[in-house]
C-alpha atoms as a PDB file:
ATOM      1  CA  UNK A   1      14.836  -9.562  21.298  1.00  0.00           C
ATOM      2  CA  UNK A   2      17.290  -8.140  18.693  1.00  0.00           C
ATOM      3  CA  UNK A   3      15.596  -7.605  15.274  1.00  0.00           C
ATOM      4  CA  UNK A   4      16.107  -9.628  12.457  1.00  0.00           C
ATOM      5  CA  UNK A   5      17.148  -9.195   8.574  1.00  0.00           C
ATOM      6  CA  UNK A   6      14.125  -9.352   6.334  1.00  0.00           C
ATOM      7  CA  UNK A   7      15.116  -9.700   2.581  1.00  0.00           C
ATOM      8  CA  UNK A   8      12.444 -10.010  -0.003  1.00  0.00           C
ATOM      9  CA  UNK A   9      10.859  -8.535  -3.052  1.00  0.00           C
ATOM     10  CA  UNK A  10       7.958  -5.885  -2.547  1.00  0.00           C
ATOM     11  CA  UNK A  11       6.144  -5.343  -5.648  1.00  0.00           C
ATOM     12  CA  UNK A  12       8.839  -5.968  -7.812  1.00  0.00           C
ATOM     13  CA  UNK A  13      11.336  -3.917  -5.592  1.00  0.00           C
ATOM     14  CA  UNK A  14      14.270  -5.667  -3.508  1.00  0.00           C
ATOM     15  CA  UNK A  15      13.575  -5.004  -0.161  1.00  0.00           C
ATOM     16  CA  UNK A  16      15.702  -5.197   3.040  1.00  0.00           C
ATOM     17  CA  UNK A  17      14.123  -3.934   6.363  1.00  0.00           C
ATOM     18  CA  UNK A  18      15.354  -5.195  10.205  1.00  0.00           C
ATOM     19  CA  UNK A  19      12.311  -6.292  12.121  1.00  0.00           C
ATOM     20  CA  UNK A  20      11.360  -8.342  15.324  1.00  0.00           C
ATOM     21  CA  UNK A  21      10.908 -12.075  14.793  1.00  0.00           C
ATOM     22  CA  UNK A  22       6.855 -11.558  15.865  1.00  0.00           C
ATOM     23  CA  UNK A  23       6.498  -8.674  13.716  1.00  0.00           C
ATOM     24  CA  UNK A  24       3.823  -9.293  10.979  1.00  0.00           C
ATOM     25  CA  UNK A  25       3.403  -9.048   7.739  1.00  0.00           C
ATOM     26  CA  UNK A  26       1.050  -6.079   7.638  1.00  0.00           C
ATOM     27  CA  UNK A  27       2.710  -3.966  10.099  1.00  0.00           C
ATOM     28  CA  UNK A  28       6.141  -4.475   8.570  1.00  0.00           C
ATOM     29  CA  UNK A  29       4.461  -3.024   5.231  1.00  0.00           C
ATOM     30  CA  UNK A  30       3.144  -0.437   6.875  1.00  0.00           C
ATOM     31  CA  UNK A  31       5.652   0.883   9.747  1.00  0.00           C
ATOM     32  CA  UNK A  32       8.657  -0.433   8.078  1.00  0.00           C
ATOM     33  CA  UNK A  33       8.387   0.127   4.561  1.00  0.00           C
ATOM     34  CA  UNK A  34       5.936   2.421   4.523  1.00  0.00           C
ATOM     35  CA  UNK A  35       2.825   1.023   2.472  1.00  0.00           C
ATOM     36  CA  UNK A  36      -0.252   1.825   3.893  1.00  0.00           C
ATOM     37  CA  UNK A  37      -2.572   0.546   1.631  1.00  0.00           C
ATOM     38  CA  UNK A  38      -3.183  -2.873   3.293  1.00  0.00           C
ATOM     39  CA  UNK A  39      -5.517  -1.943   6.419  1.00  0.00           C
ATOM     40  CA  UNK A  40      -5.342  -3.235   9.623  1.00  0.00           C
ATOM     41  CA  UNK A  41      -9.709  -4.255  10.231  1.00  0.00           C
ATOM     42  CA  UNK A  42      -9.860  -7.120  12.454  1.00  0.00           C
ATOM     43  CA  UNK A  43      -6.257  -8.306  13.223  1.00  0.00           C
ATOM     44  CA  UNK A  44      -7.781 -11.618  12.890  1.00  0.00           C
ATOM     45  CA  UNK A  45      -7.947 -12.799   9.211  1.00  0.00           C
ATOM     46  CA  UNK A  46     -11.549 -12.292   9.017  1.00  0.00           C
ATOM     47  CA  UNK A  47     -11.982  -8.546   7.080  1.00  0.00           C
ATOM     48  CA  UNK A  48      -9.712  -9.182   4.057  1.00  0.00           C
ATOM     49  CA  UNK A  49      -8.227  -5.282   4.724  1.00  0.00           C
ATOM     50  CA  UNK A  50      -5.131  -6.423   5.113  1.00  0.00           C
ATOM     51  CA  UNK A  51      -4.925  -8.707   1.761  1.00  0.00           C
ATOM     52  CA  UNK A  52      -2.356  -9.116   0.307  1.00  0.00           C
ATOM     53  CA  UNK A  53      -0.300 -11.770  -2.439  1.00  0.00           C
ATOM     54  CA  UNK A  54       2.794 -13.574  -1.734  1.00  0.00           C
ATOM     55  CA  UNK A  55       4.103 -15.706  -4.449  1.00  0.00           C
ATOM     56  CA  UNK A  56       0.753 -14.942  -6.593  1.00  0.00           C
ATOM     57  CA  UNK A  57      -1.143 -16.194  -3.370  1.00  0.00           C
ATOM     58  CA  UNK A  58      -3.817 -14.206  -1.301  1.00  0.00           C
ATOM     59  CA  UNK A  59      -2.988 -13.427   2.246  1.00  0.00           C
ATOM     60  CA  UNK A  60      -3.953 -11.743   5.069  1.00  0.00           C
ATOM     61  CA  UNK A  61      -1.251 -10.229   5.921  1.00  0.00           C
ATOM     62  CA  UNK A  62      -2.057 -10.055   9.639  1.00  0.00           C
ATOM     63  CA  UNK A  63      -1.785 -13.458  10.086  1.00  0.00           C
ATOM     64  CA  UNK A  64       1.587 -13.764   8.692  1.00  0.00           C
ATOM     65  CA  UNK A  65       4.725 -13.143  10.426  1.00  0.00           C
ATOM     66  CA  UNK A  66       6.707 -10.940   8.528  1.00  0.00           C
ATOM     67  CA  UNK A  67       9.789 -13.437   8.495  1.00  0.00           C
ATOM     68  CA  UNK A  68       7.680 -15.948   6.725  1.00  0.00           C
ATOM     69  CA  UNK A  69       8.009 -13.751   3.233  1.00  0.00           C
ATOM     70  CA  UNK A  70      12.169 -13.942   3.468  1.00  0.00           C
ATOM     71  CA  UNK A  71      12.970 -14.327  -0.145  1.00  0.00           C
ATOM     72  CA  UNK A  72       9.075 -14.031  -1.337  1.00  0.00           C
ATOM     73  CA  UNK A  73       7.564 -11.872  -3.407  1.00  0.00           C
ATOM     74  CA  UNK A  74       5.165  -9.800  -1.633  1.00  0.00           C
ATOM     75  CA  UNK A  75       2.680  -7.424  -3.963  1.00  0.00           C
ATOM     76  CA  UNK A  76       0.105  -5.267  -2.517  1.00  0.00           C
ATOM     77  CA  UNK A  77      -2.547  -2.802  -3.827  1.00  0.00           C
ATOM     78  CA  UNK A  78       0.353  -0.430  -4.307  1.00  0.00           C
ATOM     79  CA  UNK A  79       2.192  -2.649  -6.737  1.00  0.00           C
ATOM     80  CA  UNK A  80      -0.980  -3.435  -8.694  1.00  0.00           C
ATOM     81  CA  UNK A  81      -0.736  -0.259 -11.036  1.00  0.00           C
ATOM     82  CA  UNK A  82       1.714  -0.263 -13.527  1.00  0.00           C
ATOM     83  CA  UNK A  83       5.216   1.375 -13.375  1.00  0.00           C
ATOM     84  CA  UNK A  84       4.093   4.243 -15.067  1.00  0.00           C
ATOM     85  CA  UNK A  85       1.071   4.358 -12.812  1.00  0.00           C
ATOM     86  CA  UNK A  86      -1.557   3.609 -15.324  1.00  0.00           C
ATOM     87  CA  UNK A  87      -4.319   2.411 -13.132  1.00  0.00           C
ATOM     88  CA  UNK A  88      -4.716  -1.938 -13.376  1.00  0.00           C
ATOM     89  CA  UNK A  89      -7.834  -1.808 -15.169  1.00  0.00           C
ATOM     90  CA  UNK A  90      -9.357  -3.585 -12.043  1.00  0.00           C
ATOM     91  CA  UNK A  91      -8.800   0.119 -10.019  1.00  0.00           C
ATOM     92  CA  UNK A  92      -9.956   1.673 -13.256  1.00  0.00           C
ATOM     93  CA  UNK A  93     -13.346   0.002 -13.549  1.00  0.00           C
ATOM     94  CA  UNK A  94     -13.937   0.424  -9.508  1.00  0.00           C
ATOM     95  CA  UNK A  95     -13.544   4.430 -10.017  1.00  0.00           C
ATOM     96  CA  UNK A  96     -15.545   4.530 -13.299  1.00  0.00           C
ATOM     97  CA  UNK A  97     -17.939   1.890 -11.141  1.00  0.00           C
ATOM     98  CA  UNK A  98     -18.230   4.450  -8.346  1.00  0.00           C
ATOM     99  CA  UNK A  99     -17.601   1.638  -5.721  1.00  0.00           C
ATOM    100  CA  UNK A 100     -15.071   3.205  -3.586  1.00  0.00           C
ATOM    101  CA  UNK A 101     -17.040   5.147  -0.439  1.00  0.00           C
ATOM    102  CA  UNK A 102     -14.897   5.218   2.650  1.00  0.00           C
ATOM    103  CA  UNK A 103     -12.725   3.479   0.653  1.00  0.00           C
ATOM    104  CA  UNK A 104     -11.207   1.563   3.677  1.00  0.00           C
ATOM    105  CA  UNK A 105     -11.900  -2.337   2.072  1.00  0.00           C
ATOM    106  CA  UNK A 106     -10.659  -1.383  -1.444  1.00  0.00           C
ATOM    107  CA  UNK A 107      -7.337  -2.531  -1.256  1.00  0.00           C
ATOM    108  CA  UNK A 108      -8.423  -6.090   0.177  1.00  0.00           C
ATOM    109  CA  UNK A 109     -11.011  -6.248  -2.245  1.00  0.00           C
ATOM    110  CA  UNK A 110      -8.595  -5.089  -5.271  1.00  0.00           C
ATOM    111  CA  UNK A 111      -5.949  -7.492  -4.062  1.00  0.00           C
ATOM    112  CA  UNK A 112      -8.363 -10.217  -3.971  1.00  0.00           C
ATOM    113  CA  UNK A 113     -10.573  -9.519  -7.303  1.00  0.00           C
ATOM    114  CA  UNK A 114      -6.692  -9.004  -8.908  1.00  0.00           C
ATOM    115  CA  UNK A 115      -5.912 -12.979  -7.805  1.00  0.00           C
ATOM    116  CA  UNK A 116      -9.628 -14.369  -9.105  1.00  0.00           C
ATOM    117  CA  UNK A 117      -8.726 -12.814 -12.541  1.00  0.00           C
ATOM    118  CA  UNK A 118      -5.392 -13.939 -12.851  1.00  0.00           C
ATOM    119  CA  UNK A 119      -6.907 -17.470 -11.863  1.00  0.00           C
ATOM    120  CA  UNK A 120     -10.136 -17.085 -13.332  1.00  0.00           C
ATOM    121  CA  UNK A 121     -10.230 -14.371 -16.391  1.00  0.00           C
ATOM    122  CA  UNK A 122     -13.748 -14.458 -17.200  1.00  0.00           C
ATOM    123  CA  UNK A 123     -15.467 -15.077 -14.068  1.00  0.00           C
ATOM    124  CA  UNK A 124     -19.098 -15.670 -13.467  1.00  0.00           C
ATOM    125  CA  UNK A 125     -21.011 -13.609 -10.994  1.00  0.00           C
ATOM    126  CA  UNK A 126     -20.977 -16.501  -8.778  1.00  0.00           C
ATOM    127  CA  UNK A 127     -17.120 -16.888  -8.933  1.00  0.00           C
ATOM    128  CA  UNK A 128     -16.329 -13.168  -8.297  1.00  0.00           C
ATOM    129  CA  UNK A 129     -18.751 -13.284  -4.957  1.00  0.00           C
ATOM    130  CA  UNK A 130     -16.849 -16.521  -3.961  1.00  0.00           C
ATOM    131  CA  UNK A 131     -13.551 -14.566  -4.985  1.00  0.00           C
ATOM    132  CA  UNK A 132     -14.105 -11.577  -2.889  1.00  0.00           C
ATOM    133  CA  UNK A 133     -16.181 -12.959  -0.018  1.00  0.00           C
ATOM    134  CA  UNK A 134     -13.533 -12.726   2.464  1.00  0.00           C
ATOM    135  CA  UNK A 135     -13.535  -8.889   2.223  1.00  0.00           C
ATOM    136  CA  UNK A 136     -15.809  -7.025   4.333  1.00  0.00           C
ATOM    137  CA  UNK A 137     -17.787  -3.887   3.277  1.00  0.00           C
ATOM    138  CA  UNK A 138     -19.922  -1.699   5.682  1.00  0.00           C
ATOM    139  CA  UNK A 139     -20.772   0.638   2.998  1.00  0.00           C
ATOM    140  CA  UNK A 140     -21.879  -1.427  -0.128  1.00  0.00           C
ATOM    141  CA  UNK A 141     -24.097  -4.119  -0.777  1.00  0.00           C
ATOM    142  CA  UNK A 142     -21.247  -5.586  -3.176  1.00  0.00           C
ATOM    143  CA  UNK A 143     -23.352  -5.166  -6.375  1.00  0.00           C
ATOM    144  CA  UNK A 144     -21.201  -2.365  -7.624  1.00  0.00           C
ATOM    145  CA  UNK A 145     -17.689  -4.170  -6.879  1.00  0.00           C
ATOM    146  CA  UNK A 146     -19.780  -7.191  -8.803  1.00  0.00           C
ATOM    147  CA  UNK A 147     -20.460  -5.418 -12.184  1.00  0.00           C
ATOM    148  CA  UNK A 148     -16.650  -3.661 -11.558  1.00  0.00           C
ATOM    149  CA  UNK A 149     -15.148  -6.676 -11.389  1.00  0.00           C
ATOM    150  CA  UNK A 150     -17.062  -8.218 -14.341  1.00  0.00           C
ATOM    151  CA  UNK A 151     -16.150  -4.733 -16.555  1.00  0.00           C
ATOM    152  CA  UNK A 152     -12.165  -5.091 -15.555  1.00  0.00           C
ATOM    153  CA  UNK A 153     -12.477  -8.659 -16.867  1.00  0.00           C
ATOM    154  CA  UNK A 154     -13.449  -8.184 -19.658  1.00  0.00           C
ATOM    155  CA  UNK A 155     -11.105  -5.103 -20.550  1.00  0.00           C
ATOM    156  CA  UNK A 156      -8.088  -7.787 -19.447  1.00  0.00           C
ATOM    157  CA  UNK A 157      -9.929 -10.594 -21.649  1.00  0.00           C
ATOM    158  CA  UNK A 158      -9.273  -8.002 -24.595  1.00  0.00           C
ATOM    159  CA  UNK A 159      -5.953  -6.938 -23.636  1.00  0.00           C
ATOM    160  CA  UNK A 160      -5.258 -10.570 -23.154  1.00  0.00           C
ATOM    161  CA  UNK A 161      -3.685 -10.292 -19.715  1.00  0.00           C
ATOM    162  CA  UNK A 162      -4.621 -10.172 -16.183  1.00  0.00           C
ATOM    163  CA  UNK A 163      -1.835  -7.750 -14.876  1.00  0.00           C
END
């Protein structure tokens, strides 16, 4: 099957990459463009590794076909810093936080907790488990990402921006 033109905007970049018609989403950011952030856990939509937004929306990016985000914009956990790499305050407050531990559902849970707070910028407790409960974590018990998530919105709440 010969491979197809994919045009569309990856965190903020134009991008242009040929892939098969079933390629998907995740595994034309990650073999194609080369971001590996968004994780491959499941393959069925049910880990949140692979999260991603397109148009401001949450994905899983395993569950989209690559072809679907033709003239989309397409932002994963690599596009969530700023330009000049100062850390979203999100990533900031998950280091200070200590959450990270094999570190392999970050991104998900970054991309996800990143969409809540641009929805939602002062969150309850309750809202932020809704927010990030379909991300799966082996190693936590969530109560860390919790009180990060809580910290980075109220740094944003002062800023007076989620991004």
């Amino acid at each position: 099957m010969p491979k197809q033109l994919l045009s569309c905007t990856i965190n903020d970049q134009p991008v242009e990459v040929l892939v098969q018609p079933y390629t998907t989403l995740l595994d034309a950011l990650r073999e194609d463009v080369g971001l590996t952030g968004p994780k491959e856990g499941c393959g069925t939509g049910d880990c949140g590794a692979c999260t991603v937004h397109v148009d401001g929306r949450v994905v899983a990016s395993c569950l989209m076909l690559a072809m679907q985000v033709r003239g989309r914009k397409v932002r994963t956990i690599e596009g969530l810093a700023a330009a000049d790499t100062t850390l979203h305050p999100l990533q900031d407050a998950f280091v200070r936080q200590g959450v990270p531990q094999c570190g392999f559902c970050i991104p998900g849970v970054l991309m996800a907790a990143a969409a809540l707070l641009e929805q939602t910028p002062r969150p309850s407790e309750e809202e932020i488990r809704y927010g990030i409960a379909g991300n799966l974590c082996r190693c936590t018990g969530y109560t860390k990402m919790v009180a990060a998530i809580s910290e980075a919105a109220e740094t944003l709440a002062a800023k007076g921006s989620a991004r």
